[in-house]
PDB file of N, CA and C in Angstrom:
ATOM      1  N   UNK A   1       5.786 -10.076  -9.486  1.00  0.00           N
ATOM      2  CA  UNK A   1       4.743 -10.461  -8.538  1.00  0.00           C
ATOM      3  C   UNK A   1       5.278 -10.480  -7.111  1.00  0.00           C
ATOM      4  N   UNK A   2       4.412 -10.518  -5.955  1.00  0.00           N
ATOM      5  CA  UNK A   2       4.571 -10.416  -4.517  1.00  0.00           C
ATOM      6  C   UNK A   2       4.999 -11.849  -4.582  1.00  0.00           C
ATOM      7  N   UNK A   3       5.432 -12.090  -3.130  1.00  0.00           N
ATOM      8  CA  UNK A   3       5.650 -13.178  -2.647  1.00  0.00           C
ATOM      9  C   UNK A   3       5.225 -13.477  -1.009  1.00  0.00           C
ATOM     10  N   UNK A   4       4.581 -13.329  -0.953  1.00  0.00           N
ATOM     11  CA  UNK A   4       4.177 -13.420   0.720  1.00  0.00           C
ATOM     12  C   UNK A   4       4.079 -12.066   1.416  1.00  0.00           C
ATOM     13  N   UNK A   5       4.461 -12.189   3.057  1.00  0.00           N
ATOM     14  CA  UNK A   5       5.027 -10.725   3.233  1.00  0.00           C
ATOM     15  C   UNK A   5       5.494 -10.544   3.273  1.00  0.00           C
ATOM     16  N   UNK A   6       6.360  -9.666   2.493  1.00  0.00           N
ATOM     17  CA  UNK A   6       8.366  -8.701   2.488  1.00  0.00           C
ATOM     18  C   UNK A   6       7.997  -8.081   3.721  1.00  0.00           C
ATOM     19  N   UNK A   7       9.001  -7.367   3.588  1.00  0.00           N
ATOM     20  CA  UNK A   7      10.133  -6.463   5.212  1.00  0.00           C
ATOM     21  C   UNK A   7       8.607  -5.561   5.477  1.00  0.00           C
ATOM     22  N   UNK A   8       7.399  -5.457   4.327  1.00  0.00           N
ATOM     23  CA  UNK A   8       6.495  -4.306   4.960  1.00  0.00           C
ATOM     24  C   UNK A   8       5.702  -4.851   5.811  1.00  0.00           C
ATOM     25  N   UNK A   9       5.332  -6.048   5.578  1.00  0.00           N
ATOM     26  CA  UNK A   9       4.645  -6.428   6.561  1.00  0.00           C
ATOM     27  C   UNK A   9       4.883  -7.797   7.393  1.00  0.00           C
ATOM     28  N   UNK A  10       6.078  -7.900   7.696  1.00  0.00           N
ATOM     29  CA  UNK A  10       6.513  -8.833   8.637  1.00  0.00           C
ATOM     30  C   UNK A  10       5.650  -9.561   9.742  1.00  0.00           C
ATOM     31  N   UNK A  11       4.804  -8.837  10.224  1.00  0.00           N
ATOM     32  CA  UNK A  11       4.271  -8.457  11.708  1.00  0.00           C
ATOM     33  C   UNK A  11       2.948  -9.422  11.164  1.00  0.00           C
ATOM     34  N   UNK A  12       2.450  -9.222   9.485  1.00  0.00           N
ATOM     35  CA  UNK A  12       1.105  -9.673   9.482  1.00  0.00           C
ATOM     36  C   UNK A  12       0.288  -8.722   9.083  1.00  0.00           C
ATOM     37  N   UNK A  13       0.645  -7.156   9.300  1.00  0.00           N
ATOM     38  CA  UNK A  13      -0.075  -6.201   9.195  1.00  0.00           C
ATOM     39  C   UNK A  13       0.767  -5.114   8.785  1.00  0.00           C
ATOM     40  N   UNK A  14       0.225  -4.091   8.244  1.00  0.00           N
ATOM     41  CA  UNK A  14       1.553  -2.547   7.931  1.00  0.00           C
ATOM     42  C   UNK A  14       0.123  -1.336   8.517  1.00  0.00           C
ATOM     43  N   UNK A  15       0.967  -1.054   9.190  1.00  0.00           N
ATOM     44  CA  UNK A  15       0.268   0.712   9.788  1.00  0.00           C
ATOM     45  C   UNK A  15       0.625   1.778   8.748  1.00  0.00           C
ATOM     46  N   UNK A  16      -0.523   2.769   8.563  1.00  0.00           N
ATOM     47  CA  UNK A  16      -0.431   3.899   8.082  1.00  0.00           C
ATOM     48  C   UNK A  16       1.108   4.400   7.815  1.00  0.00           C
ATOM     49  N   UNK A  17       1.828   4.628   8.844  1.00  0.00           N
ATOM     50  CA  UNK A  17       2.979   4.727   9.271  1.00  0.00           C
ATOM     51  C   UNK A  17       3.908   4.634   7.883  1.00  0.00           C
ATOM     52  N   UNK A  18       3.865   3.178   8.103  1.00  0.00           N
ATOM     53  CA  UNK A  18       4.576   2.110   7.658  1.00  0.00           C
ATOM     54  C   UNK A  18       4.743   2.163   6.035  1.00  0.00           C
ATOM     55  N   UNK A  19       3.388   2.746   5.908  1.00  0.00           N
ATOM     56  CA  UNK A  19       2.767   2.601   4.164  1.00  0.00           C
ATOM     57  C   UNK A  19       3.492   4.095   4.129  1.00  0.00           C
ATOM     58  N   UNK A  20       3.136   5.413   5.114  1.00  0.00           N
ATOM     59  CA  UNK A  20       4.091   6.523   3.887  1.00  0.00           C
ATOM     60  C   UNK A  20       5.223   6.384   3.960  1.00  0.00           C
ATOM     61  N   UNK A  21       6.032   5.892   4.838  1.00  0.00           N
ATOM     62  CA  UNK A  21       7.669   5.686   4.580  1.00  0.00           C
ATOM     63  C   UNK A  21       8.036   4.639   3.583  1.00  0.00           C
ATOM     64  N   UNK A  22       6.706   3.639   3.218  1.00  0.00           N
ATOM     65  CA  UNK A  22       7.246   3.227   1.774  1.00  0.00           C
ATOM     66  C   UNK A  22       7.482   3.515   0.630  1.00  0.00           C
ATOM     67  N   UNK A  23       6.215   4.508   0.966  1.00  0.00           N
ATOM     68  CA  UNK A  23       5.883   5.831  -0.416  1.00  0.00           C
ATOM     69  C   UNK A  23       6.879   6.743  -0.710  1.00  0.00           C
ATOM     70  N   UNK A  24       7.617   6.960   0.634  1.00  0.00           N
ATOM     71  CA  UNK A  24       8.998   8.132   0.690  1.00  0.00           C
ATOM     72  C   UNK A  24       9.972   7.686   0.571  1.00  0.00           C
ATOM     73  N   UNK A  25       9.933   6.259   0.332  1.00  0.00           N
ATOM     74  CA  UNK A  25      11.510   5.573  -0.096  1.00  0.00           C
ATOM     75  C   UNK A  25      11.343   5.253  -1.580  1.00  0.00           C
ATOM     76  N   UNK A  26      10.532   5.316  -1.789  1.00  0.00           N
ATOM     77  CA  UNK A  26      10.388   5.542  -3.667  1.00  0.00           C
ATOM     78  C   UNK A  26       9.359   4.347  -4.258  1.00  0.00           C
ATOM     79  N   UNK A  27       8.342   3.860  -3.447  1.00  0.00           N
ATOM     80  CA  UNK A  27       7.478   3.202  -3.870  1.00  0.00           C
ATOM     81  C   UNK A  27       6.230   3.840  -4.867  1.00  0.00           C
ATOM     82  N   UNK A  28       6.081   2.817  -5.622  1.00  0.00           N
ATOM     83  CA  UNK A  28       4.670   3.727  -6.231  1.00  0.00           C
ATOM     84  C   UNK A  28       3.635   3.445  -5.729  1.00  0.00           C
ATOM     85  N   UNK A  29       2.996   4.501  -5.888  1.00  0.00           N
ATOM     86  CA  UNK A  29       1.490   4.670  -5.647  1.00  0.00           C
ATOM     87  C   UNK A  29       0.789   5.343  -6.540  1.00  0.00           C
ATOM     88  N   UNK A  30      -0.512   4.013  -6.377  1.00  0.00           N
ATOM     89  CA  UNK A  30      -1.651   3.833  -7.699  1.00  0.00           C
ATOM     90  C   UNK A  30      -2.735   4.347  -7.340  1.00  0.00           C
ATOM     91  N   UNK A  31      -3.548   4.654  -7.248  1.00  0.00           N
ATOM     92  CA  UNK A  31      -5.123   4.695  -7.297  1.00  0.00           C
ATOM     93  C   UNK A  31      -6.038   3.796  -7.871  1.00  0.00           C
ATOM     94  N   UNK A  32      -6.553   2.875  -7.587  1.00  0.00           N
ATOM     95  CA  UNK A  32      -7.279   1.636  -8.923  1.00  0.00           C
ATOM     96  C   UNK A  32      -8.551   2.113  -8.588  1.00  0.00           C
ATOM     97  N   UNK A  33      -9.154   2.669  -9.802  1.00  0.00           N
ATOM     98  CA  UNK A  33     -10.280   2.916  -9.701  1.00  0.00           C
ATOM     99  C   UNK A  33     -11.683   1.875 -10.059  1.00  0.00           C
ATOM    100  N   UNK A  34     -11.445   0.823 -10.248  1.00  0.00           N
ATOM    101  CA  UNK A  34     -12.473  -0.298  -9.598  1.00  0.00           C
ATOM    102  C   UNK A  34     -12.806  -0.206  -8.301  1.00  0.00           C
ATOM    103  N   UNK A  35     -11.690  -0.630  -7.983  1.00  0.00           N
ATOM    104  CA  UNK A  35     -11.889  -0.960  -6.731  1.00  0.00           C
ATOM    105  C   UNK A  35     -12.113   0.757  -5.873  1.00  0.00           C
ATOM    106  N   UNK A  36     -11.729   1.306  -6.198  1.00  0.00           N
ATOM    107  CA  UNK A  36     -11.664   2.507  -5.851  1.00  0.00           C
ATOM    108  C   UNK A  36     -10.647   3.262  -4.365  1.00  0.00           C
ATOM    109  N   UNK A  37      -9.518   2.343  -4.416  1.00  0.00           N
ATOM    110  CA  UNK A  37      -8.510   2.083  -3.829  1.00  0.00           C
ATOM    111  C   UNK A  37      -7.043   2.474  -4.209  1.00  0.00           C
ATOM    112  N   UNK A  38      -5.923   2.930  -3.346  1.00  0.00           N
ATOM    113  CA  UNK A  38      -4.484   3.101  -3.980  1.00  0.00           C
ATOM    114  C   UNK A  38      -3.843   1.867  -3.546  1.00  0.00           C
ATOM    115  N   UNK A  39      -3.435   1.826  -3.702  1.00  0.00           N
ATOM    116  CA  UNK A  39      -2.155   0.743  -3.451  1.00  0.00           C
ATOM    117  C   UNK A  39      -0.898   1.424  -3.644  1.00  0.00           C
ATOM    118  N   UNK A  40       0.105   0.676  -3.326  1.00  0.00           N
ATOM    119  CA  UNK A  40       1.576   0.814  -3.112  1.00  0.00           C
ATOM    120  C   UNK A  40       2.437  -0.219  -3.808  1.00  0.00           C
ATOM    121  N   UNK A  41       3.640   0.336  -4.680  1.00  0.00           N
ATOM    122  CA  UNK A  41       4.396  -1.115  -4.733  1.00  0.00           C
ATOM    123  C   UNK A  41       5.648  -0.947  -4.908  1.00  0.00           C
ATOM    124  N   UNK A  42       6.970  -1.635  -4.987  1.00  0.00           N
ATOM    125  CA  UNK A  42       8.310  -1.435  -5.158  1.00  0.00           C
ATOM    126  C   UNK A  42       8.509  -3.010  -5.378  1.00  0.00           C
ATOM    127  N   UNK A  43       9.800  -2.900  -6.158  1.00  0.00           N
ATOM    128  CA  UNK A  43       9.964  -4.457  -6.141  1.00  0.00           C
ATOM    129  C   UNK A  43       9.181  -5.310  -6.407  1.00  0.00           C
ATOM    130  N   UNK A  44       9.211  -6.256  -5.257  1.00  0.00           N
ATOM    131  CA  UNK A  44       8.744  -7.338  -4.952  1.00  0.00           C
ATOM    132  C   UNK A  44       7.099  -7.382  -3.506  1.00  0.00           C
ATOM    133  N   UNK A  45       7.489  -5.773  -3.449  1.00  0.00           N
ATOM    134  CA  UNK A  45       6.438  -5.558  -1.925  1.00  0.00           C
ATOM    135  C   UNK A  45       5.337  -4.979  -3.005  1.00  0.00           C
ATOM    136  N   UNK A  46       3.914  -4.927  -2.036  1.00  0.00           N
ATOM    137  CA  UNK A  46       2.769  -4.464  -2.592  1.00  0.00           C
ATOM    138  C   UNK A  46       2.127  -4.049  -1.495  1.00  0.00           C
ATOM    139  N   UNK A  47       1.018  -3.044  -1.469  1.00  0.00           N
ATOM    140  CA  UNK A  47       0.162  -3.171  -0.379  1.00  0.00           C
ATOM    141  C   UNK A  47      -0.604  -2.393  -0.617  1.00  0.00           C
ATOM    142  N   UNK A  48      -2.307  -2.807  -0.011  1.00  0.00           N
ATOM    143  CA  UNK A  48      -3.042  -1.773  -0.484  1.00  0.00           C
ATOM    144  C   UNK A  48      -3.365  -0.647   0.546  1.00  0.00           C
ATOM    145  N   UNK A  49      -3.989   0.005   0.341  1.00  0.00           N
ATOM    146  CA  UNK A  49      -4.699   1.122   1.828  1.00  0.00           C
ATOM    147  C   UNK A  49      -5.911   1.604   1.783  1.00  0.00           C
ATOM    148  N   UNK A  50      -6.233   2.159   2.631  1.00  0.00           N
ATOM    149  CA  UNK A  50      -7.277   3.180   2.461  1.00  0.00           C
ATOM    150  C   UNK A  50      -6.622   4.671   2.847  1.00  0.00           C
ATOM    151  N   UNK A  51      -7.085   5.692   2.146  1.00  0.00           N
ATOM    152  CA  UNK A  51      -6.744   6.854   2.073  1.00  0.00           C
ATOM    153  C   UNK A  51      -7.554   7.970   2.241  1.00  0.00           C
ATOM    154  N   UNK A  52      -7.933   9.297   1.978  1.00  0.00           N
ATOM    155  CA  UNK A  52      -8.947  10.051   2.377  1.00  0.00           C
ATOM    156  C   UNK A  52     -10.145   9.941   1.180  1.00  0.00           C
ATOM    157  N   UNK A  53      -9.331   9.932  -0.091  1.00  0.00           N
ATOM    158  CA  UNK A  53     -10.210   9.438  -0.983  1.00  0.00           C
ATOM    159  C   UNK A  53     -11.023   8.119  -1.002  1.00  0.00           C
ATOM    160  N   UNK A  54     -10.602   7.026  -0.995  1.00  0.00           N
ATOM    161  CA  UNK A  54     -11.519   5.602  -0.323  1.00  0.00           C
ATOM    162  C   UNK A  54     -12.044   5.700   0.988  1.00  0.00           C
ATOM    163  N   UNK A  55     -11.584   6.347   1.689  1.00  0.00           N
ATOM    164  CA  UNK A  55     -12.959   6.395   3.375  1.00  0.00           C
ATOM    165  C   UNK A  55     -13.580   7.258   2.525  1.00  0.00           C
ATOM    166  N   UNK A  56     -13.909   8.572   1.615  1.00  0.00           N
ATOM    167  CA  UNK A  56     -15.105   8.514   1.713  1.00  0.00           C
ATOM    168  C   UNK A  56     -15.631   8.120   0.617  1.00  0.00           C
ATOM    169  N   UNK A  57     -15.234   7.612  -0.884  1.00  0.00           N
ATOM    170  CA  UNK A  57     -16.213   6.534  -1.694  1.00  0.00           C
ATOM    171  C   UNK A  57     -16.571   5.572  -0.536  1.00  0.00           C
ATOM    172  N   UNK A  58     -16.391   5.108   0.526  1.00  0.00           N
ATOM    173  CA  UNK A  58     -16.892   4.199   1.315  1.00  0.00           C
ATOM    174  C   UNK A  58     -18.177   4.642   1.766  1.00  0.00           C
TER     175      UNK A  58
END
């Protein structure tokens, strides 16, 4: 499980940015199709996003 915010989002927030260099350091990435959303995770970090696929189910 998470614990607050790790090193991704220190600030309070994680930019686009932020989320693919997590993805390129070997995080996974999900797609949850409820929600109809990916997320990200490694460790102890998590985070969700929006992507080209969720802006447009939106």
């Amino acid at each position: 499980p998470a614990k607050g915010f790790g090193k991704l989002g220190s600030a309070g927030f994680v930019n686009y940015d932020e989320i693919c260099r997590f993805i390129k350091s070997g995080a996974s990435k999900v797609f949850d199709e409820d929600s109809r959303t990916p997320y990200a995770y490694m460790d102890q970090e998590w985070v969700s996003f929006d992507d080209q696929v969720s802006v447009m189910e939106k």
